[in-house]
N, C-alpha and C. Protein backbone atom coordinates (compact mmCIF):
# COMPACT_ATOMS: atom_id res chain seq x y z
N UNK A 1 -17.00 42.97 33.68
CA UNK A 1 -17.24 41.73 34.38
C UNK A 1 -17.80 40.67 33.42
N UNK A 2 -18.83 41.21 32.83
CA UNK A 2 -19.38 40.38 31.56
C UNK A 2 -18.40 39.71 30.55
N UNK A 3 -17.46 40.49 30.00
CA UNK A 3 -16.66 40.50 29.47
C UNK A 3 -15.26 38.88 29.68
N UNK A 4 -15.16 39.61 31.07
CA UNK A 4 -14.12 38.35 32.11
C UNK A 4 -14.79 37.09 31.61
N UNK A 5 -16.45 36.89 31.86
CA UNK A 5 -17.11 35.64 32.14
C UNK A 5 -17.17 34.81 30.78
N UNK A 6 -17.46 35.94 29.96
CA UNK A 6 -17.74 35.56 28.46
C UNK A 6 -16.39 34.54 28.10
N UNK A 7 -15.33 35.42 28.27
CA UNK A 7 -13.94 35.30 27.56
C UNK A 7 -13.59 33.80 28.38
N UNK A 8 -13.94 33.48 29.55
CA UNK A 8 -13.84 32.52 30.66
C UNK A 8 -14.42 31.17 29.80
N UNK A 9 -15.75 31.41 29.39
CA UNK A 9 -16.71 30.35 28.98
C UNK A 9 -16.02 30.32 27.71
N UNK A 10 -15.68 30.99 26.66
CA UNK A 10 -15.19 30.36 25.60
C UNK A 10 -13.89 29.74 25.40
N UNK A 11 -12.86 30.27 26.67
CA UNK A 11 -11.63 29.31 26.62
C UNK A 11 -12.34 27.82 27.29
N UNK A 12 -12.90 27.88 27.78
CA UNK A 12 -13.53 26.62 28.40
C UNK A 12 -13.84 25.62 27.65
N UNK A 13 -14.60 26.37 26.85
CA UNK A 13 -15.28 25.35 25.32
C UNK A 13 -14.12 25.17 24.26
N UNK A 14 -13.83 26.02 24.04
CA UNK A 14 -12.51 25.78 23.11
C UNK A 14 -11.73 24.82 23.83
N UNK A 15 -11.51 24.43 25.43
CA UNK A 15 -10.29 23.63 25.40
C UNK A 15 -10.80 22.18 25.42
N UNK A 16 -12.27 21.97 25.82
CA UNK A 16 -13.09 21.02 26.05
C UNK A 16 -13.38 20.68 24.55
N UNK A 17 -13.60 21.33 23.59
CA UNK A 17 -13.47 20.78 21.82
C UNK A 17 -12.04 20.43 21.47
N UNK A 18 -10.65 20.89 21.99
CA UNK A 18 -9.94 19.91 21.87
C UNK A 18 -9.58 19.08 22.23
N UNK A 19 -10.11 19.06 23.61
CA UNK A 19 -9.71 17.66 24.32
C UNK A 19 -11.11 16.92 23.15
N UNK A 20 -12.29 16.73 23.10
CA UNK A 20 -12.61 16.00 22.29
C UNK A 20 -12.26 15.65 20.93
N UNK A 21 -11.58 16.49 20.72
CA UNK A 21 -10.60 16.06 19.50
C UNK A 21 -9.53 15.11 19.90
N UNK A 22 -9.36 15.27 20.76
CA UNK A 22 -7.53 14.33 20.85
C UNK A 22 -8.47 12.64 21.11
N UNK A 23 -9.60 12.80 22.12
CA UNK A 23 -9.97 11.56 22.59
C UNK A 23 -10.74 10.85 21.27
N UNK A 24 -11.15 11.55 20.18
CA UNK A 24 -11.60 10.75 19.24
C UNK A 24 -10.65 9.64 18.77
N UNK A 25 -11.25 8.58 18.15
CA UNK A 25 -10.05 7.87 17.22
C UNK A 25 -10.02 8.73 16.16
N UNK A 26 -8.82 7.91 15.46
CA UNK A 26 -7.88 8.25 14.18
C UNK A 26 -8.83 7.55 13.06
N UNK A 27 -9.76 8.06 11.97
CA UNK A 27 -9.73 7.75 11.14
C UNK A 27 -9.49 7.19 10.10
N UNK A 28 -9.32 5.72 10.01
CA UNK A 28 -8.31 5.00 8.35
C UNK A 28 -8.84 5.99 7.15
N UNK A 29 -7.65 6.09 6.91
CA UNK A 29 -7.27 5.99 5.01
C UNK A 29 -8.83 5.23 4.40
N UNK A 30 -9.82 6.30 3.46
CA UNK A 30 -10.54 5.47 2.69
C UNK A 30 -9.16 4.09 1.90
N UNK A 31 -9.50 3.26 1.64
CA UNK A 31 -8.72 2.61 0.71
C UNK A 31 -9.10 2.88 -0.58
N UNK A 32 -7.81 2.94 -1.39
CA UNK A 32 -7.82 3.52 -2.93
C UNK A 32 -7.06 2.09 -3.76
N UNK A 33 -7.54 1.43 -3.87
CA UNK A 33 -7.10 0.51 -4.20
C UNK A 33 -6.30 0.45 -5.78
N UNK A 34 -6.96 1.35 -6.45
CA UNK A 34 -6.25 1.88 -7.78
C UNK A 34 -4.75 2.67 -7.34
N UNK A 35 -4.62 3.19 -6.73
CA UNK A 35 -4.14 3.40 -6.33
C UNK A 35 -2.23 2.82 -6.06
N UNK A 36 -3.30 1.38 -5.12
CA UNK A 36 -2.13 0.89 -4.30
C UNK A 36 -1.69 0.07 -5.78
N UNK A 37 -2.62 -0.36 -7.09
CA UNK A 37 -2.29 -0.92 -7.97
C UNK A 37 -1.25 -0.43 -8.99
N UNK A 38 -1.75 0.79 -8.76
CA UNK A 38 -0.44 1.80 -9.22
C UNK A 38 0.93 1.55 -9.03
N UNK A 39 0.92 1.94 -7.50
CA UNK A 39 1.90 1.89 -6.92
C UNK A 39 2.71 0.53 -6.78
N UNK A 40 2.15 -0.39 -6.58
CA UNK A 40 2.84 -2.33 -6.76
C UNK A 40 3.33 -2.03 -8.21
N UNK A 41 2.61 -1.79 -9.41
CA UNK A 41 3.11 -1.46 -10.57
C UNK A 41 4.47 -0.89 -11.14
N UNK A 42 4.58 -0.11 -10.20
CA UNK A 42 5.77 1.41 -10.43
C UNK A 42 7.00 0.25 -9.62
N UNK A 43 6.75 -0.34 -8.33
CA UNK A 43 7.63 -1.39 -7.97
C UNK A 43 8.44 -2.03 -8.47
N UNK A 44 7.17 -2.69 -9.31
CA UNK A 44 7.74 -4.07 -9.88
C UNK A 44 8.52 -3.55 -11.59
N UNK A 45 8.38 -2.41 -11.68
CA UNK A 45 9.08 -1.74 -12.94
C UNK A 45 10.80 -1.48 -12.37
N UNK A 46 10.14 -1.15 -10.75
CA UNK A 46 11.83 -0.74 -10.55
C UNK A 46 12.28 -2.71 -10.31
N UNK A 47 11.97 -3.16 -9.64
CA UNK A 47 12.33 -4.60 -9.95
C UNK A 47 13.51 -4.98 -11.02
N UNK A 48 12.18 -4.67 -12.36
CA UNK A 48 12.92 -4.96 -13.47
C UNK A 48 13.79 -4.22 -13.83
N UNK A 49 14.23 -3.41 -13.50
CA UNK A 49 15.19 -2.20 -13.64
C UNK A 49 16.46 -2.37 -12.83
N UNK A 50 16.42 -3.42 -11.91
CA UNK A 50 17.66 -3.15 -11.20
C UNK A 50 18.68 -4.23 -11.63
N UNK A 51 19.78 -4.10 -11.05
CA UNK A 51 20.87 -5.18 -12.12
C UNK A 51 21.16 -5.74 -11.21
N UNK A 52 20.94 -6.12 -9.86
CA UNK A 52 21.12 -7.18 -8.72
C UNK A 52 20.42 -7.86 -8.71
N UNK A 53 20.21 -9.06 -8.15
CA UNK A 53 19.44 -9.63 -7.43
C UNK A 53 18.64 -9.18 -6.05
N UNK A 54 19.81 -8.29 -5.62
CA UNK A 54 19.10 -8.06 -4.07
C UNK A 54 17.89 -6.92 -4.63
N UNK A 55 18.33 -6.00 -5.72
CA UNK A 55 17.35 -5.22 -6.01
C UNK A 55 15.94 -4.97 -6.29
N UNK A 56 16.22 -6.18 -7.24
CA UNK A 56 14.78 -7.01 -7.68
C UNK A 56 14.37 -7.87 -6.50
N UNK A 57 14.78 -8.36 -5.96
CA UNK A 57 13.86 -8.91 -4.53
C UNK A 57 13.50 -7.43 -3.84
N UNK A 58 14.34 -6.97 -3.16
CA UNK A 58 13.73 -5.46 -2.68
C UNK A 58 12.78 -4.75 -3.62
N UNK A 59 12.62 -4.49 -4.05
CA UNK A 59 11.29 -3.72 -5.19
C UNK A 59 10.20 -5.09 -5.35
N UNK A 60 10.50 -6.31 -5.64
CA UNK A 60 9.51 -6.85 -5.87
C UNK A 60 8.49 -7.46 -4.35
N UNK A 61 9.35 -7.43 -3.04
CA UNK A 61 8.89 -7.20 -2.08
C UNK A 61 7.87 -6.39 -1.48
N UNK A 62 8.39 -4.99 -1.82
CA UNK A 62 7.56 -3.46 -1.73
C UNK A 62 6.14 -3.94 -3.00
N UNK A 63 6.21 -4.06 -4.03
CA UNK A 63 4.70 -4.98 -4.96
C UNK A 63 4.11 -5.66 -4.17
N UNK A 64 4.85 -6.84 -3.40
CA UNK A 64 3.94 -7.89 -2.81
C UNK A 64 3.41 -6.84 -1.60
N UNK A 65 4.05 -6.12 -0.77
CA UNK A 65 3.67 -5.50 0.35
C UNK A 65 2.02 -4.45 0.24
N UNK A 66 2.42 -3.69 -1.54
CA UNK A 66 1.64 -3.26 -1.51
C UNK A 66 0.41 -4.20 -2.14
N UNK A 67 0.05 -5.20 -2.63
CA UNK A 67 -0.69 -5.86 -3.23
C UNK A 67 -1.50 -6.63 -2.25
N UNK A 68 -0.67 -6.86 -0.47
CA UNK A 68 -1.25 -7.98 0.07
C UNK A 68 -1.77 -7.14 1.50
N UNK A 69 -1.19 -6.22 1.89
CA UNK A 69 -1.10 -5.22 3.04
C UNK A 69 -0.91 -6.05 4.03
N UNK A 70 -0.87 -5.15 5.16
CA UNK A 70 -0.23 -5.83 6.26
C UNK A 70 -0.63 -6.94 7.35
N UNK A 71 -1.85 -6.82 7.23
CA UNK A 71 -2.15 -8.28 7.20
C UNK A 71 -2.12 -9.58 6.72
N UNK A 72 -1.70 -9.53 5.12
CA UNK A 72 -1.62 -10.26 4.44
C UNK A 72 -0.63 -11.18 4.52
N UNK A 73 -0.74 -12.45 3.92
CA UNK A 73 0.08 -13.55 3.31
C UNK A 73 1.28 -13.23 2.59
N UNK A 74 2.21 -13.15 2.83
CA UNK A 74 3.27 -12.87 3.05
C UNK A 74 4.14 -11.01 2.42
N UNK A 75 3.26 -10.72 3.17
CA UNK A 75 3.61 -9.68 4.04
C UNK A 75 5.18 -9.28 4.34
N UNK A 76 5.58 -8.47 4.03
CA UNK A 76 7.54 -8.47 4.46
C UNK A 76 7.54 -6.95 5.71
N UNK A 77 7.42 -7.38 7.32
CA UNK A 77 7.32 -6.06 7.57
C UNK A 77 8.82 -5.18 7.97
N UNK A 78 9.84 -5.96 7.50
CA UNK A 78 10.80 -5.32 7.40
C UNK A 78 11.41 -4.64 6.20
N UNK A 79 10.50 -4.71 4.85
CA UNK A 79 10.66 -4.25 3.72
C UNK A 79 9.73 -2.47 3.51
N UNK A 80 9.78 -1.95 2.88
CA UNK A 80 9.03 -0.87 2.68
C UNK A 80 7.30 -1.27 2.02
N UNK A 81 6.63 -0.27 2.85
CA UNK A 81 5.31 -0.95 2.49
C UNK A 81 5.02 0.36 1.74
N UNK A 82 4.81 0.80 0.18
CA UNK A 82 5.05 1.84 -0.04
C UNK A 82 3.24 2.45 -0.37
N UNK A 83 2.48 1.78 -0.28
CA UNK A 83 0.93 1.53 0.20
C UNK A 83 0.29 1.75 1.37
N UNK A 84 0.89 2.12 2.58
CA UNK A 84 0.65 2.28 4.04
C UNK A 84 -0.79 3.31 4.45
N UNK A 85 0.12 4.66 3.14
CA UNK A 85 -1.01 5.64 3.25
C UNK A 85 -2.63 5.49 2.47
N UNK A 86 -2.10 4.79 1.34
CA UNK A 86 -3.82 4.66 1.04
C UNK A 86 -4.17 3.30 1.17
N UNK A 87 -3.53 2.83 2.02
CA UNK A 87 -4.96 1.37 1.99
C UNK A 87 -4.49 0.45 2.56
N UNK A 88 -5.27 -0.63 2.70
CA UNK A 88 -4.96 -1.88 3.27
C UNK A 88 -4.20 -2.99 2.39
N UNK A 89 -4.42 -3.11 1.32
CA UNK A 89 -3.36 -3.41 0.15
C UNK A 89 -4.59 -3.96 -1.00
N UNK A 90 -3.64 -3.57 -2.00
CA UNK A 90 -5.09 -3.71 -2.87
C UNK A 90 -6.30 -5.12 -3.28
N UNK A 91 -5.21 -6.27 -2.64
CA UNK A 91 -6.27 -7.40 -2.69
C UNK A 91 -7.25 -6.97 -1.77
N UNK A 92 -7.20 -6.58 -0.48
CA UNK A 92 -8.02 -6.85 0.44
C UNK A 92 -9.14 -5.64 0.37
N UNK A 93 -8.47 -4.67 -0.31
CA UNK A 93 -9.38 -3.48 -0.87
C UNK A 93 -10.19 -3.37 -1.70
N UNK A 94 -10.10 -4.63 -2.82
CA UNK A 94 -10.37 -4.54 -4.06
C UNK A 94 -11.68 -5.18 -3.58
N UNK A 95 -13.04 -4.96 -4.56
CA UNK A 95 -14.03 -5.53 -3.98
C UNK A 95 -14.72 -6.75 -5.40
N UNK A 96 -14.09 -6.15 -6.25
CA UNK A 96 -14.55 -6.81 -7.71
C UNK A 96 -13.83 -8.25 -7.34
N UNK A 97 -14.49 -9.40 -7.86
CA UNK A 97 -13.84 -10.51 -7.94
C UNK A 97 -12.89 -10.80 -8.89
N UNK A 98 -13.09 -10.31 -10.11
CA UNK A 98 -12.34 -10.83 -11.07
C UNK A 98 -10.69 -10.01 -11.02
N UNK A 99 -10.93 -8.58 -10.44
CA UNK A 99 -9.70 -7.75 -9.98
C UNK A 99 -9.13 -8.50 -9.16
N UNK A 100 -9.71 -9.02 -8.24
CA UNK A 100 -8.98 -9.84 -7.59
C UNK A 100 -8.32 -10.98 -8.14
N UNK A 101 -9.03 -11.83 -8.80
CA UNK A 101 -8.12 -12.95 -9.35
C UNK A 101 -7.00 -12.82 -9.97
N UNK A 102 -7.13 -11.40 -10.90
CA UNK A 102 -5.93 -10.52 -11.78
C UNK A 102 -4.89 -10.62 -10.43
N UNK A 103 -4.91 -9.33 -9.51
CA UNK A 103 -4.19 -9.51 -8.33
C UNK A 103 -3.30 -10.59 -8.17
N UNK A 104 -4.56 -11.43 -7.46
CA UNK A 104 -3.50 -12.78 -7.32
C UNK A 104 -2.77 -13.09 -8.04
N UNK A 105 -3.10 -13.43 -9.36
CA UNK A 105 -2.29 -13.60 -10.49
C UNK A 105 -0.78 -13.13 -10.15
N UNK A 106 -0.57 -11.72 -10.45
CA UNK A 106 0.15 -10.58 -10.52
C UNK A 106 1.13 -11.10 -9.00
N UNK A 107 0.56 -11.34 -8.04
CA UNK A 107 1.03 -11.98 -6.57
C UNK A 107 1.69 -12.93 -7.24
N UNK A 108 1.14 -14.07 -7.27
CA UNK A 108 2.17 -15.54 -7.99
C UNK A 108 2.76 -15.01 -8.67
N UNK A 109 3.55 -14.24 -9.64
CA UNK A 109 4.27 -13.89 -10.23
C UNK A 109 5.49 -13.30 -9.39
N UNK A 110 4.74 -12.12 -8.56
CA UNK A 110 6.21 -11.27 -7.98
C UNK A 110 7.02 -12.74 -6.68
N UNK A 111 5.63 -13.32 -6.19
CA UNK A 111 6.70 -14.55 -5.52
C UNK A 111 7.48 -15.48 -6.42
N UNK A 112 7.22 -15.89 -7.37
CA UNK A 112 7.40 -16.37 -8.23
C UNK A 112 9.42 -16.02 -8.84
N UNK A 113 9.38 -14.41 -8.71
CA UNK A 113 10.36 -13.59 -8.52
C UNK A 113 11.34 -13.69 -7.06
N UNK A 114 10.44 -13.63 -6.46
CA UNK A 114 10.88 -13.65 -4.63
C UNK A 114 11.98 -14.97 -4.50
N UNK A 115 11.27 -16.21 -5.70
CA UNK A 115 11.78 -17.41 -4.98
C UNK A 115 12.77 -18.00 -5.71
N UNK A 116 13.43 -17.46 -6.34
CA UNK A 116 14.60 -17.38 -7.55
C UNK A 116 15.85 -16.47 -7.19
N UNK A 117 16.95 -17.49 -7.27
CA UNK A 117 18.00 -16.55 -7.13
C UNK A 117 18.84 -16.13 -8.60
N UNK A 118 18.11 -16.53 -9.73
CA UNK A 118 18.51 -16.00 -10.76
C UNK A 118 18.17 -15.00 -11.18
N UNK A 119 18.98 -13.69 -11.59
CA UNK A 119 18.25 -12.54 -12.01
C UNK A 119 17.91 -12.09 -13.08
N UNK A 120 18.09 -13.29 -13.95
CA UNK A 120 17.71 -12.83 -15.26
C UNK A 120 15.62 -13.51 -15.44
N UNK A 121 15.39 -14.66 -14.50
CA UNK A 121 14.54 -15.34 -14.14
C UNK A 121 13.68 -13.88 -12.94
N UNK A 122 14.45 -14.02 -12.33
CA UNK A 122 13.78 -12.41 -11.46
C UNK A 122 13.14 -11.54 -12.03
N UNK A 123 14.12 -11.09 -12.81
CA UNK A 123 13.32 -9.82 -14.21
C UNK A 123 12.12 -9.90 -14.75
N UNK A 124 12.55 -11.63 -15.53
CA UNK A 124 10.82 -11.77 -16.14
C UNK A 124 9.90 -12.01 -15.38
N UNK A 125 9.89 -12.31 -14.00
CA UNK A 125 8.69 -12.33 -13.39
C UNK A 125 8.24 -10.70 -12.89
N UNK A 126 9.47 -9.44 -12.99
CA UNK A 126 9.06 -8.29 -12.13
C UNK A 126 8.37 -8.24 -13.75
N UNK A 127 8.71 -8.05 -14.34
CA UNK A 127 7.98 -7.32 -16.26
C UNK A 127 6.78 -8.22 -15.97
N UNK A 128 6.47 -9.30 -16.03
CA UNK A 128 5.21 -9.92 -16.01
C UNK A 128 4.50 -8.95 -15.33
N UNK A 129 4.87 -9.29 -13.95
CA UNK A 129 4.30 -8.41 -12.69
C UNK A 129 3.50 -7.18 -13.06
N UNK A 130 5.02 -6.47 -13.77
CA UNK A 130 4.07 -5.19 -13.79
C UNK A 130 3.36 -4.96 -14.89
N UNK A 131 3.64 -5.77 -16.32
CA UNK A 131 2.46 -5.63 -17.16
C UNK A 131 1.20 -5.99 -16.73
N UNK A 132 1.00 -6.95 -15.93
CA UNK A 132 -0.31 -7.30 -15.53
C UNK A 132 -0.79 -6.80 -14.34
N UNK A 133 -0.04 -5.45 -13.88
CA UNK A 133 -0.33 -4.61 -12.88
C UNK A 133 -0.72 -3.31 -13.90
N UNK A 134 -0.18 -2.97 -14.74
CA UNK A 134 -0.09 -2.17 -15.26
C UNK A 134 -1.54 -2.00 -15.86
N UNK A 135 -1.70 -3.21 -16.30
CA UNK A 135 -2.76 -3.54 -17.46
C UNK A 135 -4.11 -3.35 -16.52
N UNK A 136 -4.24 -3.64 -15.10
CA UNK A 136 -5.63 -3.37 -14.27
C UNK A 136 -5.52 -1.89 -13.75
N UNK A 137 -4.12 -1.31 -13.78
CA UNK A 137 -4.54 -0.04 -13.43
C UNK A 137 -5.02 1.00 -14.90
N UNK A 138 -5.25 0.60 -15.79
CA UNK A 138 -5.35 1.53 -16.95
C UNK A 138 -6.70 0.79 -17.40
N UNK A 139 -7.12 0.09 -16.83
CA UNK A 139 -8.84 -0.49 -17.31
C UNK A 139 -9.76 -0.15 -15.69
């Protein structure tokens, strides 16, 4: 009988700890902002790597996406945000000022890219891009 009651009370608790599990919220992603700098980086390499135009706008899109997150100033949410999982995007993550100004920087550039339909003009702004993406993720 003991036994019945015992076994009774611990499915009880066990189902009452998962229901408090489901009703908790969802936890964000610490933001890794090195990270997302990485990753805009690796972008804007494929950018420069591609021999279209549409290519280099697509890759240099996914940079701005990850650089500005989804809240951000221009934001593409029909493009790949390849930053989703660690962070909010690395401007808004970043807490240093001067990283940030780099950022921006690195931003005016990939738009800079965005707003050109020449692709040889495209290129040098994704290589800018990512040297000076490159260059804050390795300091």
């Amino acid at each position: 009988m003991h036994r019945t009651i015992r076994s009774s009370m611990l499915t009880a608790a066990a189902a009452a700890f998962g229901l408090s599990l489901l009703a908790a919220p969802a936890l964000a992603a610490e933001p890794q902002p090195a990270k997302e700098i990485a990753a805009a980086a690796q972008h804007a390499g494929f950018a420069a790597g591609s021999g279209d135009i549409g290519g280099v706008h697509t890759h240099l899109h996914h940079t701005v996406n990850c650089l500005v997150g989804p809240e951000g100033e221009g934001f593409a949410p029909d493009q790949l945000n390849p930053c989703k999982t660690i962070g909010n995007g690395a401007i808004p993550d970043t807490e240093d000022e001067v990283t940030k100004q780099s950022l921006a920087a690195a931003l005016e550039s990939a738009n800079a890219g965005l707003a050109t339909g020449d692709l040889a003009s495209a290129k040098a702004e994704a290589i800018k891009t990512q040297g000076m993406l490159e260059a804050l993720a390795t300091h």
